[in-house]
PDB file of N, CA and C in Angstrom:
ATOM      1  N   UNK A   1      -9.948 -13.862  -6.838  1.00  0.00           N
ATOM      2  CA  UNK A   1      -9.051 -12.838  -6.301  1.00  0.00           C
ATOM      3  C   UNK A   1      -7.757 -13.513  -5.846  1.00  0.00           C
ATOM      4  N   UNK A   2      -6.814 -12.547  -5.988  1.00  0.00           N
ATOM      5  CA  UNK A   2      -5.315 -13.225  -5.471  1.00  0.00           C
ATOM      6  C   UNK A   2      -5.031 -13.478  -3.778  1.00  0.00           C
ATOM      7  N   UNK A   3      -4.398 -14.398  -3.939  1.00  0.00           N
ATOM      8  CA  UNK A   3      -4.362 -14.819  -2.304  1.00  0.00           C
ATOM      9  C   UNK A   3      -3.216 -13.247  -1.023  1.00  0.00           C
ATOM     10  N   UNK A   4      -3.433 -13.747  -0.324  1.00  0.00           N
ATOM     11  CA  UNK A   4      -2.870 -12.754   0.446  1.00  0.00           C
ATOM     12  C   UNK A   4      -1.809 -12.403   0.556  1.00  0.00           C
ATOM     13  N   UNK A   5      -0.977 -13.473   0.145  1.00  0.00           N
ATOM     14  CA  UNK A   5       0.825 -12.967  -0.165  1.00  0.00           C
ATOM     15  C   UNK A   5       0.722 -12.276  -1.425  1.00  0.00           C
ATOM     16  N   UNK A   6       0.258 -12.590  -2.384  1.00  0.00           N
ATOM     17  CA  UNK A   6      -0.115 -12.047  -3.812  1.00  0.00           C
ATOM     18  C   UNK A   6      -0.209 -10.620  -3.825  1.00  0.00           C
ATOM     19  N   UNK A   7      -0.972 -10.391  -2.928  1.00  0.00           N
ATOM     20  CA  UNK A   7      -1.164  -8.602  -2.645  1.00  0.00           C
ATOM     21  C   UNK A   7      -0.490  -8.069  -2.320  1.00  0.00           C
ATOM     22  N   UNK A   8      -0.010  -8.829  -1.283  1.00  0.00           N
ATOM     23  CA  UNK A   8       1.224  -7.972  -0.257  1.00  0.00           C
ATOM     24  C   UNK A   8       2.864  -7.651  -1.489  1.00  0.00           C
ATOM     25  N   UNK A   9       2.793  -9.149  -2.120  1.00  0.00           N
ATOM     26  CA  UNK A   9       3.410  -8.854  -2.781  1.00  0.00           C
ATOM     27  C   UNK A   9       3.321  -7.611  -4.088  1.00  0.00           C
ATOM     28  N   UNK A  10       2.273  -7.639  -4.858  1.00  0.00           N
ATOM     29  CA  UNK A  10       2.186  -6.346  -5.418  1.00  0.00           C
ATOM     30  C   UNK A  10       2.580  -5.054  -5.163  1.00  0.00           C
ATOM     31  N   UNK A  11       1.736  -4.856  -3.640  1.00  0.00           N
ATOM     32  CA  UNK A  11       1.695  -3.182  -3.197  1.00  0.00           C
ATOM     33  C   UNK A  11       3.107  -3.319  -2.537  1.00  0.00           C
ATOM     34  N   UNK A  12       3.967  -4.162  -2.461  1.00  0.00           N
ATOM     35  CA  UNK A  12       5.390  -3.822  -2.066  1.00  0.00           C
ATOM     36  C   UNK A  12       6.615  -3.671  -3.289  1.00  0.00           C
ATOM     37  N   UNK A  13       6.016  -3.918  -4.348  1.00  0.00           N
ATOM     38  CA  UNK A  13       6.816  -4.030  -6.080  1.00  0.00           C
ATOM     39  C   UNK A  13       6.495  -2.517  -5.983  1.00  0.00           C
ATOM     40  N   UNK A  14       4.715  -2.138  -5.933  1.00  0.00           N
ATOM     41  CA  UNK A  14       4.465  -0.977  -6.296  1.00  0.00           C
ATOM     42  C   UNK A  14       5.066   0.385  -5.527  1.00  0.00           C
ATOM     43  N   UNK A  15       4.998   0.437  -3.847  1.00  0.00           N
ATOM     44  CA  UNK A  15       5.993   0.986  -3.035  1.00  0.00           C
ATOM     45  C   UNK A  15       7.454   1.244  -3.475  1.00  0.00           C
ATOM     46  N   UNK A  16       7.855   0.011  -4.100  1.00  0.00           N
ATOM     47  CA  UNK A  16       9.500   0.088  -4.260  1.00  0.00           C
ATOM     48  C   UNK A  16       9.587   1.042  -5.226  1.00  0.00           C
ATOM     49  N   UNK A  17       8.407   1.754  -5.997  1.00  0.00           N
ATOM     50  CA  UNK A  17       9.138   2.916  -6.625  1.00  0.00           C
ATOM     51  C   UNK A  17       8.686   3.948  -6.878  1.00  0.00           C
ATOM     52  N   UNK A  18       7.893   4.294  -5.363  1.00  0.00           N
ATOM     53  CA  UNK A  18       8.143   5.960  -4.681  1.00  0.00           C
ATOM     54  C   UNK A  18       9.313   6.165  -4.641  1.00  0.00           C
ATOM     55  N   UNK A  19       9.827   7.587  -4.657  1.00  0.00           N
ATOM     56  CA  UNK A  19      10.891   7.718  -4.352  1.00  0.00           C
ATOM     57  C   UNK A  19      11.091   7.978  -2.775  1.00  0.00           C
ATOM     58  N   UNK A  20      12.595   7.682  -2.648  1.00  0.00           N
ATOM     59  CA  UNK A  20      12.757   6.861  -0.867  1.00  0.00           C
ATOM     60  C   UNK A  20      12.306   8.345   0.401  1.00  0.00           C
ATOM     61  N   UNK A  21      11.992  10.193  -0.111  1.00  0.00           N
ATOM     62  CA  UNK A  21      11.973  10.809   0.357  1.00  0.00           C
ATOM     63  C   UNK A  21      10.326  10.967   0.659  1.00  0.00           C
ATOM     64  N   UNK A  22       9.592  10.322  -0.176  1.00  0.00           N
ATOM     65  CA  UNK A  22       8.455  10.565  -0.013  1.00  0.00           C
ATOM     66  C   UNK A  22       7.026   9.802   1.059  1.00  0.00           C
ATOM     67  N   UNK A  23       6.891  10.800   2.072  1.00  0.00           N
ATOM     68  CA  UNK A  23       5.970  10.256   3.416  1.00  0.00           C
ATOM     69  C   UNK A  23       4.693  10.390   2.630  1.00  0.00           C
ATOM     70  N   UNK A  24       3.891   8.893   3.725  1.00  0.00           N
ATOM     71  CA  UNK A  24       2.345   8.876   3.266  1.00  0.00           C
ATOM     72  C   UNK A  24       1.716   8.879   4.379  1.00  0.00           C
ATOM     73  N   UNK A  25       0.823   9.818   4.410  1.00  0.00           N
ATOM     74  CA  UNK A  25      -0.144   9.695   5.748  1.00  0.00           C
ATOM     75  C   UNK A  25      -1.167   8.843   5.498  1.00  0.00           C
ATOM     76  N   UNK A  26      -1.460   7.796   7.203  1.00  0.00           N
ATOM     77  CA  UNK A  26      -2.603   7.007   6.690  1.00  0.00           C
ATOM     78  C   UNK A  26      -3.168   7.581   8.110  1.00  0.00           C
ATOM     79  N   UNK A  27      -4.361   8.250   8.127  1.00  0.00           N
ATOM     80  CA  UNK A  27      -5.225   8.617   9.280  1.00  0.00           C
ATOM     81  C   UNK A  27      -4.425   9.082  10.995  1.00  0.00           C
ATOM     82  N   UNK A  28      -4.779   8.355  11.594  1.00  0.00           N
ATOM     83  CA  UNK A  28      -4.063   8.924  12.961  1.00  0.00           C
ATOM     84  C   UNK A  28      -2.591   8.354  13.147  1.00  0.00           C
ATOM     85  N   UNK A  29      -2.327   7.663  11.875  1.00  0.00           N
ATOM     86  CA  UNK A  29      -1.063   6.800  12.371  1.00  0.00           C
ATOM     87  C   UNK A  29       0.077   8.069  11.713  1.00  0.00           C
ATOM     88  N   UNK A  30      -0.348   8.816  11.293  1.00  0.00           N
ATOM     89  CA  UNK A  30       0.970  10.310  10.732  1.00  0.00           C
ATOM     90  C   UNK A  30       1.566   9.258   9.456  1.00  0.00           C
ATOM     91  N   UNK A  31       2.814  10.250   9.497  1.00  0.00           N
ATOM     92  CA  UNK A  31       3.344  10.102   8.366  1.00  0.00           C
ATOM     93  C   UNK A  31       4.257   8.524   8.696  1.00  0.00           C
ATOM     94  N   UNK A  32       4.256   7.992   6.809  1.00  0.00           N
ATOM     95  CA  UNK A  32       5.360   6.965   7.400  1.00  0.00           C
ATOM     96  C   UNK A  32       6.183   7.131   6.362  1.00  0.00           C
ATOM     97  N   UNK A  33       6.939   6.403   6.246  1.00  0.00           N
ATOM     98  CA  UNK A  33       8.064   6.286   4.687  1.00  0.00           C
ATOM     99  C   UNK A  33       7.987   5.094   3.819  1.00  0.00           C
ATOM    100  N   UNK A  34       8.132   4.910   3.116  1.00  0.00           N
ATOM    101  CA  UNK A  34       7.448   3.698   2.292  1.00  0.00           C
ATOM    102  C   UNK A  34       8.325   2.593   3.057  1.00  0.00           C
ATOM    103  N   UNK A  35       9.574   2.581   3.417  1.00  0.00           N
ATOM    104  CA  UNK A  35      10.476   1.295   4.237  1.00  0.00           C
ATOM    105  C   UNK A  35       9.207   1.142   5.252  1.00  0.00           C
ATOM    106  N   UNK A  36       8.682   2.343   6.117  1.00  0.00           N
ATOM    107  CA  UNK A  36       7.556   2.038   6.905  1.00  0.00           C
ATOM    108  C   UNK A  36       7.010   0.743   6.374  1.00  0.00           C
ATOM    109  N   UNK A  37       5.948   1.264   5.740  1.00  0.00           N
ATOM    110  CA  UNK A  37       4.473   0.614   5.249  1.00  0.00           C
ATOM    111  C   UNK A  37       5.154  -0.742   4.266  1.00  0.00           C
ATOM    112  N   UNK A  38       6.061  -0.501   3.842  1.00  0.00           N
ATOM    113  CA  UNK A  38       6.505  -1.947   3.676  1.00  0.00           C
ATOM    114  C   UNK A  38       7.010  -2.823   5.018  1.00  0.00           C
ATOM    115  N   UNK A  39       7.377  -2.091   5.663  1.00  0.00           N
ATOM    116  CA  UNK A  39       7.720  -3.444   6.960  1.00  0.00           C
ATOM    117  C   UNK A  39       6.482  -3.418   7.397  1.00  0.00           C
ATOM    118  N   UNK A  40       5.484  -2.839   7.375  1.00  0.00           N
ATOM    119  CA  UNK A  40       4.107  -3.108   8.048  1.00  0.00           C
ATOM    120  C   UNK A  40       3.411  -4.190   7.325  1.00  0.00           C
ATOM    121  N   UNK A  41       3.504  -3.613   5.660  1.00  0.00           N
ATOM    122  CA  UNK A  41       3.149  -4.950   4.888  1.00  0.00           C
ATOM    123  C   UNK A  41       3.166  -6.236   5.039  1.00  0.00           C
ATOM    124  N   UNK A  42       4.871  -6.041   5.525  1.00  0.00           N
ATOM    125  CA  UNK A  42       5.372  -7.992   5.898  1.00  0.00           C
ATOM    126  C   UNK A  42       4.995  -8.437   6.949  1.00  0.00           C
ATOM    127  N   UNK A  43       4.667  -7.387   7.783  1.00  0.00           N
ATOM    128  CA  UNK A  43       4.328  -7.911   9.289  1.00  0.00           C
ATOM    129  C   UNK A  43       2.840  -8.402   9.199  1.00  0.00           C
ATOM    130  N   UNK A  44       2.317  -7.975   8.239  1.00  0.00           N
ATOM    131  CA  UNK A  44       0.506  -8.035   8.093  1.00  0.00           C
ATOM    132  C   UNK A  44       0.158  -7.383   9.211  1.00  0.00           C
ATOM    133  N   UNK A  45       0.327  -5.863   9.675  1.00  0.00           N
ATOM    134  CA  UNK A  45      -0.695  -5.552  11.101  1.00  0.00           C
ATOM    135  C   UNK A  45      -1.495  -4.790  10.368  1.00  0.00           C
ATOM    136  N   UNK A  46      -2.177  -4.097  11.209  1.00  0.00           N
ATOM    137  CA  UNK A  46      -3.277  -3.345  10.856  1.00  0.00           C
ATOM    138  C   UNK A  46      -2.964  -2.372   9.803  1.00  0.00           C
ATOM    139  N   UNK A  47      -1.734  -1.624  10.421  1.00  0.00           N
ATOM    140  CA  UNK A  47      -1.428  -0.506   9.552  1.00  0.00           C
ATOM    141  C   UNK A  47      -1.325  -0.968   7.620  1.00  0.00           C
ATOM    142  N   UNK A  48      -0.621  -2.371   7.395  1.00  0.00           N
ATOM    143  CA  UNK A  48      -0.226  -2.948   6.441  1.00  0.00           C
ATOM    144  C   UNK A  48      -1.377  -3.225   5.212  1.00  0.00           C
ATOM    145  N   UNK A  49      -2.309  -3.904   6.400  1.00  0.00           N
ATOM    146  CA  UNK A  49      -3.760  -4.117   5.950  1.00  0.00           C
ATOM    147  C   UNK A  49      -4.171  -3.196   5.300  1.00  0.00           C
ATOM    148  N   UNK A  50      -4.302  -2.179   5.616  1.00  0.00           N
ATOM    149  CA  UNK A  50      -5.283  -0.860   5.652  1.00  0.00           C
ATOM    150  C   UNK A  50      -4.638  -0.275   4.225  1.00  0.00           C
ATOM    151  N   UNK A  51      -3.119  -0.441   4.230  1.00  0.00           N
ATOM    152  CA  UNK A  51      -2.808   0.197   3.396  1.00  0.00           C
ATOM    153  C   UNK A  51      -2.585  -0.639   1.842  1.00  0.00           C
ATOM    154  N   UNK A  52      -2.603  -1.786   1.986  1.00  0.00           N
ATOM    155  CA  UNK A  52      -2.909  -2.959   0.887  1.00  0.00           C
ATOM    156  C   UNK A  52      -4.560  -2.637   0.839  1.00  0.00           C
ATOM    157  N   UNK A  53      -5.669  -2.696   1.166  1.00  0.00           N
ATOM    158  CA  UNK A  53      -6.898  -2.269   0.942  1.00  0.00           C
ATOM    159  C   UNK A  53      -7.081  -0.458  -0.007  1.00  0.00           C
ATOM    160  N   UNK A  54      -6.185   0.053   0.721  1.00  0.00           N
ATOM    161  CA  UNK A  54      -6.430   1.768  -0.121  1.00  0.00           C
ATOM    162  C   UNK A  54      -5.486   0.950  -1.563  1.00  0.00           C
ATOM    163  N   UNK A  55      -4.507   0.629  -1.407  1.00  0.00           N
ATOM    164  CA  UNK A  55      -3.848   0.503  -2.757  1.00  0.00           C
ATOM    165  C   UNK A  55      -4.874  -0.374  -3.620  1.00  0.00           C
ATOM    166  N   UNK A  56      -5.409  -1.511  -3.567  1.00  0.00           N
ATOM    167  CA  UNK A  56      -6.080  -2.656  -4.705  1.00  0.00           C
ATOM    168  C   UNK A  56      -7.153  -1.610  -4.793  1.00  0.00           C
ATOM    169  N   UNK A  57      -8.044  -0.739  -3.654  1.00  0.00           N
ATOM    170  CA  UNK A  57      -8.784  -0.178  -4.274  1.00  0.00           C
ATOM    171  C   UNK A  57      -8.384   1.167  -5.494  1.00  0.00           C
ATOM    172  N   UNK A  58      -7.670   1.585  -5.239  1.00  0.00           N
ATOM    173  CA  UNK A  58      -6.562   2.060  -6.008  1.00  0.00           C
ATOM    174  C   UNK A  58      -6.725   1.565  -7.633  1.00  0.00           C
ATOM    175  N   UNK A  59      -6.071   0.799  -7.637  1.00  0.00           N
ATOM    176  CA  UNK A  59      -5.800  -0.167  -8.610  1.00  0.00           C
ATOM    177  C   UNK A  59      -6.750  -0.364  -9.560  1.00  0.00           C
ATOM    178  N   UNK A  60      -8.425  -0.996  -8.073  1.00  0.00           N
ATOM    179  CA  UNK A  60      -9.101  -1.250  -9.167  1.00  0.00           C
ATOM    180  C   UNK A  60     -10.128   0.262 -10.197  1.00  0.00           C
ATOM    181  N   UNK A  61      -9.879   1.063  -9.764  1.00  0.00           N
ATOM    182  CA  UNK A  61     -10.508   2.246  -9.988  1.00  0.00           C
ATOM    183  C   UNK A  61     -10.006   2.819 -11.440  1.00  0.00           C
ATOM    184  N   UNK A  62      -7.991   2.551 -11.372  1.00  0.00           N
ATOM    185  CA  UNK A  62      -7.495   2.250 -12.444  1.00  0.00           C
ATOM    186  C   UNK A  62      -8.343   1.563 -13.529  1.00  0.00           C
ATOM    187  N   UNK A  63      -8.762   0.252 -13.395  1.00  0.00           N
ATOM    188  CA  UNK A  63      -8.508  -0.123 -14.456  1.00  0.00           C
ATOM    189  C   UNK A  63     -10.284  -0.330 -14.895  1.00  0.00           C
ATOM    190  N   UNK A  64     -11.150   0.361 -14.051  1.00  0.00           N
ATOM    191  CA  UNK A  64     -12.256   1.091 -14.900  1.00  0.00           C
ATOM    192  C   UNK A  64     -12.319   2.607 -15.153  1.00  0.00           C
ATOM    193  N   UNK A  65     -11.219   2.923 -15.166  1.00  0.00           N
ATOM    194  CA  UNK A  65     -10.992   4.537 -15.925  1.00  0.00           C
ATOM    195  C   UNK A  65     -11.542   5.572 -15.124  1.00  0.00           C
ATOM    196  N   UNK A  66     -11.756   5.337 -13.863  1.00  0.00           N
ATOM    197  CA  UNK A  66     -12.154   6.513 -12.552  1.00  0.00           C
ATOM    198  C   UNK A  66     -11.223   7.001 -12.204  1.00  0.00           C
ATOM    199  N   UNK A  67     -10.942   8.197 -11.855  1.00  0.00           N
ATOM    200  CA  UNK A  67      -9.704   9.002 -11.569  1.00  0.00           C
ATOM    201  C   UNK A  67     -10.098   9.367  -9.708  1.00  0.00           C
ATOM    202  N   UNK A  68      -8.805   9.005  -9.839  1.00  0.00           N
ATOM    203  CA  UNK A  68      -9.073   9.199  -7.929  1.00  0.00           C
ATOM    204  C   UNK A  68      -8.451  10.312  -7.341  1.00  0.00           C
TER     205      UNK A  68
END
């Protein structure tokens, strides 16, 4: 598996092209904006975590043909 910048780096390539109007709710934390969850990304906190974990799982669901 890829190391931890590796990821971060991905799900922040992949972020960069929501478009800039579009909020994501992650549980009690409400809505954020992708500038959000990318500065959370870089910071590595919880919120960042959580949301690099929904994305690779994401990902990997992709690429055995499960629709999420």
């Amino acid at each position: 598996m890829k190391n931890n910048e590796e990821m971060r780096e991905l799900v922040i390539a992949r972020l960069s092209t929501f478009p800039s109007n579009r909020k994501i709710s992650i549980g009690r934390h409400g809505e954020l904006t992708k500038e959000d969850l990318i500065r959370h990304i870089q910071q590595n906190d919880d919120i960042g975590k959580k949301f690099i974990e929904i994305e690779l799982a994401y990902l990997k669901a992709l690429t055995k043909g499960i629709t999420v």
